[in-house]
C-alpha atoms as a PDB file:
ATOM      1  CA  UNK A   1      21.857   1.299   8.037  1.00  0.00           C
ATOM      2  CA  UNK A   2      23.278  -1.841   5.695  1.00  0.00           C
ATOM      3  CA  UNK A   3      20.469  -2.598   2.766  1.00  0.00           C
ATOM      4  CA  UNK A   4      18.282  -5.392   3.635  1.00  0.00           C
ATOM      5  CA  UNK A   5      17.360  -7.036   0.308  1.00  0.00           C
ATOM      6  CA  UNK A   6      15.033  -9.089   1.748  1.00  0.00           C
ATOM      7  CA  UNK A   7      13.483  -6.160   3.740  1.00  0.00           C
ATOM      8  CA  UNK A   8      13.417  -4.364   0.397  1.00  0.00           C
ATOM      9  CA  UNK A   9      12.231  -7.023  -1.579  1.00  0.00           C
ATOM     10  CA  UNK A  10       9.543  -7.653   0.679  1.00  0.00           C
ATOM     11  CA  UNK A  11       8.611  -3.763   1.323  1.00  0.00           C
ATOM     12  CA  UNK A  12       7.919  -3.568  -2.654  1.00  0.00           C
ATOM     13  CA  UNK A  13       5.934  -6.496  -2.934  1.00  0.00           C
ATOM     14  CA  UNK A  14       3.650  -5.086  -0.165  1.00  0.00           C
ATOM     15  CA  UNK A  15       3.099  -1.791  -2.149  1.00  0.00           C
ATOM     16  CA  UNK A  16       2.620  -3.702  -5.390  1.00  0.00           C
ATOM     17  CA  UNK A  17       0.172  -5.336  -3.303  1.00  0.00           C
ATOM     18  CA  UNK A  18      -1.414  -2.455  -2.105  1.00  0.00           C
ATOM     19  CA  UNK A  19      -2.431  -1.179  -5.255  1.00  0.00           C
ATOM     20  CA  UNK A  20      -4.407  -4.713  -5.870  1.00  0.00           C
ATOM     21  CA  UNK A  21      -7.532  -5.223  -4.078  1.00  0.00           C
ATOM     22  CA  UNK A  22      -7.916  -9.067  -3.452  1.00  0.00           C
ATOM     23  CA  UNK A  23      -4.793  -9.967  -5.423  1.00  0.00           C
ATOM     24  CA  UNK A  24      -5.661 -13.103  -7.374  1.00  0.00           C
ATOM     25  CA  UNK A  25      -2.899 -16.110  -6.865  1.00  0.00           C
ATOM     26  CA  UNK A  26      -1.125 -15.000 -10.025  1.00  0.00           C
ATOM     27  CA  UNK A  27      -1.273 -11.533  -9.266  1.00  0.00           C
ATOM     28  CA  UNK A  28       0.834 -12.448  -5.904  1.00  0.00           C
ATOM     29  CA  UNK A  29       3.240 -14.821  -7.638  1.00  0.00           C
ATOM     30  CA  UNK A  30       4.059 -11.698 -10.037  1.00  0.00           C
ATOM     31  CA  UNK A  31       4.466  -9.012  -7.453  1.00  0.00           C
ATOM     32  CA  UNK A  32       6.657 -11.742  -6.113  1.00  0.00           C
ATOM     33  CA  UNK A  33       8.701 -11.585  -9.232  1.00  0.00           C
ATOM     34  CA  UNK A  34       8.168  -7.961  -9.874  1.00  0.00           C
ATOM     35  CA  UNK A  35       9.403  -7.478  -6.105  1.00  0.00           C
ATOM     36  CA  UNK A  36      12.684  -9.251  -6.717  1.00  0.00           C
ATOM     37  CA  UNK A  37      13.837  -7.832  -9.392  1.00  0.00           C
ATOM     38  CA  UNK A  38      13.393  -4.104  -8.479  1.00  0.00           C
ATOM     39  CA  UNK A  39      15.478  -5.267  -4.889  1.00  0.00           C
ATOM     40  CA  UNK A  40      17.984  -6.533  -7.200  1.00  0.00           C
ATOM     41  CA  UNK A  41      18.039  -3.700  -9.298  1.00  0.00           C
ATOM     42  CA  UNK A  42      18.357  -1.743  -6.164  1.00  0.00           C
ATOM     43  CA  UNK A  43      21.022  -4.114  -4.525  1.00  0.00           C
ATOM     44  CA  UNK A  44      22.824  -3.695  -7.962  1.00  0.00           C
ATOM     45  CA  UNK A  45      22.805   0.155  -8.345  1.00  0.00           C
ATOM     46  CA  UNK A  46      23.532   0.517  -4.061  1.00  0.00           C
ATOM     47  CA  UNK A  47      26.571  -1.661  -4.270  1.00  0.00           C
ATOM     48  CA  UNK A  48      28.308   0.166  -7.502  1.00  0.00           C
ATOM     49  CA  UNK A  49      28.796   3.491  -6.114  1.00  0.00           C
ATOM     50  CA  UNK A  50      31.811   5.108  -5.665  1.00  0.00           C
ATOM     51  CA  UNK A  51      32.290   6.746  -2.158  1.00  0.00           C
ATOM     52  CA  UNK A  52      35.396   9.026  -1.710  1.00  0.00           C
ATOM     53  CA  UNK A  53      35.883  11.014   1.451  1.00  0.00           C
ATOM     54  CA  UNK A  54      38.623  13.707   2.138  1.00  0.00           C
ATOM     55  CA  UNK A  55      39.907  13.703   5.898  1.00  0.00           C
ATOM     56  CA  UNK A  56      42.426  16.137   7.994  1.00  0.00           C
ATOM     57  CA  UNK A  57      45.588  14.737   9.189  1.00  0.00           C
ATOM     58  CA  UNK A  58      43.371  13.594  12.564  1.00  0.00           C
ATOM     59  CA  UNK A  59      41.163  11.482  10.250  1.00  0.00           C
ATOM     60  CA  UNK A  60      38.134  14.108  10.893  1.00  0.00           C
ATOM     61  CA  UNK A  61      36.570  13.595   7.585  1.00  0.00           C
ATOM     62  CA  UNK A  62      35.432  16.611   6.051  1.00  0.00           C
ATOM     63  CA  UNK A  63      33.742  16.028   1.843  1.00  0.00           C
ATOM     64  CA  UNK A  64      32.203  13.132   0.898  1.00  0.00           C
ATOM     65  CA  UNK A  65      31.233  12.302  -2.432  1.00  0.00           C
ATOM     66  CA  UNK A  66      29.012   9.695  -3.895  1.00  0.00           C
ATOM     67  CA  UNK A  67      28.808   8.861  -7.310  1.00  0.00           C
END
């Protein structure tokens, strides 16, 4: 499964939510913000690894190592 930012973004605003009983306006607009940064944080960290795999001659891959 491909990260979703948007699906991550909006699944951490939700549990920032959560945690807020009647969330004022403001308190909305900054799990907004709060939301979007942690996704991009996420996005960012996701997207640096390093993936090496080690295959037989037929391509059957048999280590992989993320980093």
């Amino acid at each position: 499964m491909a990260l979703s930012k948007p699906i991550l973004k909006a699944s951490l605003k939700n549990a920032l939510l959560a945690e807020t009983p009647n969330p004022t306006q403001a308190q909305k607009q900054s799990a907004e913000r709060i939301a979007e940064k942690m996704a991009d944080a996420v996005n960012k960290f996701v997207r640096s690894a390093t993936i090496t795999s080690a295959a037989t001659p037929s391509g059957t891959i048999v280590s992989t190592t993320i980093i």
